[in-house]
Protein backbone atom coordinates (compact mmCIF):
# COMPACT_ATOMS: atom_id res chain seq x y z
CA UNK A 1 139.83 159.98 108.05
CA UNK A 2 140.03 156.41 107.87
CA UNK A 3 142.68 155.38 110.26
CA UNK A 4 144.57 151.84 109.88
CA UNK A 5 147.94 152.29 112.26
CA UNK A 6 148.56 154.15 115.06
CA UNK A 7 152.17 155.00 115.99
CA UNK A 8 152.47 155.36 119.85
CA UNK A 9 155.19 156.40 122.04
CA UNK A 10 155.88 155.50 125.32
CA UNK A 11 157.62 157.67 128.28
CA UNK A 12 160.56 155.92 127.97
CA UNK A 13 161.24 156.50 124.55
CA UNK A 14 160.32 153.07 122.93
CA UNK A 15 157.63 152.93 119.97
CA UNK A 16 155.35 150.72 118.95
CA UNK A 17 152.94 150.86 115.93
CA UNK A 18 149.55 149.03 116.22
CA UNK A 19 147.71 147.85 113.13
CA UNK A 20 144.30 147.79 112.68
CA UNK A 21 144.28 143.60 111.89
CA UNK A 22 146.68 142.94 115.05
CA UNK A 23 144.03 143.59 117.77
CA UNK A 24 140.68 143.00 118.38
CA UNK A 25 139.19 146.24 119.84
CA UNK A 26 141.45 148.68 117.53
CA UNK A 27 137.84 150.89 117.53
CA UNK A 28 138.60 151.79 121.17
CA UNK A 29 142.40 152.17 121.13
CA UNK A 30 141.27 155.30 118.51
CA UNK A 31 138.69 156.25 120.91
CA UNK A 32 141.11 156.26 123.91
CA UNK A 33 143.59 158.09 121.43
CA UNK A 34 141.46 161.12 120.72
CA UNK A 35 140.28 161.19 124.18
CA UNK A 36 143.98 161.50 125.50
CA UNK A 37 144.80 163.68 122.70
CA UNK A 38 142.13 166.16 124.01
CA UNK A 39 143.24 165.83 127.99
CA UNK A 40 139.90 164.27 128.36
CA UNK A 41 140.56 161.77 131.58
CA UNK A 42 140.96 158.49 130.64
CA UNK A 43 141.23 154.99 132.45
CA UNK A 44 143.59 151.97 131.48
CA UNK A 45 142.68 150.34 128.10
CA UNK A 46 144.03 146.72 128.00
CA UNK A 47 144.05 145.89 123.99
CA UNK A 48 143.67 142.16 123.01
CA UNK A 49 145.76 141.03 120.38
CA UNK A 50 144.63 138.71 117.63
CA UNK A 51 147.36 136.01 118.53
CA UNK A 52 146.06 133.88 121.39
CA UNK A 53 147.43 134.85 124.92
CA UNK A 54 148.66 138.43 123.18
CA UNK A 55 147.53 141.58 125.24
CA UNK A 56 148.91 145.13 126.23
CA UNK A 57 148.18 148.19 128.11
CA UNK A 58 147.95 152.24 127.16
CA UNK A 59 147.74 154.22 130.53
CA UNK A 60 148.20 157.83 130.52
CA UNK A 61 151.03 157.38 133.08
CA UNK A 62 153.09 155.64 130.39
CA UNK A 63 152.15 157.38 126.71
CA UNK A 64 154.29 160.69 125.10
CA UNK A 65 152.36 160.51 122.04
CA UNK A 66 150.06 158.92 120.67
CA UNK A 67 148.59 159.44 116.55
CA UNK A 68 147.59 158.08 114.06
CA UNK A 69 149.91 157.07 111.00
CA UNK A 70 149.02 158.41 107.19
C-alpha cells in the first residue's frame, strides 16, 4: 500500500493529518507508525517539516491513534 497521509490523533483529542510533501523524513513517521501500531517500543520521533524552522514530535505518551489515510 502506497501511503501519502497519515491521520494521527493525539491524547487530548486534537488531530492532525501529515502529508507526505510537508515533512522531510515522512519514511520514518510510517516506520514509527507501524511500530506503535504493533506495541513494538518506540522512542520520540521529532519530524522536520519542509517550511524552515517547522518541526514536531510523536511520543507514545501523547498518540490515541495513529493510521494511515486511503
Amino acid at each position: 500500500m502506497k501511503i501519502s497521509e497519515i491521520k494521527i490523533v493525539f491524547i487530548n483529542g486534537n488531530e492532525k493529518i501529515i502529508d507526505k510533501n510537508s515533512i522531510k523524513n515522512f519514511y520514518s513517521l510510517i516506520n514509527w507508525m507501524n511500530s506503535f501500531n504493533n506495541n513494538d517500543s518506540v522512542a520520540t520521533l521529532t519530524l522536520s517539516g519542509r517550511d524552515l524552522g517547522s518541526t514536531f514530535s510523536v511520543s507514545k505518551y501523547t498518540i490515541k491513534s495513529i493510521e494511515p489515510l486511503k
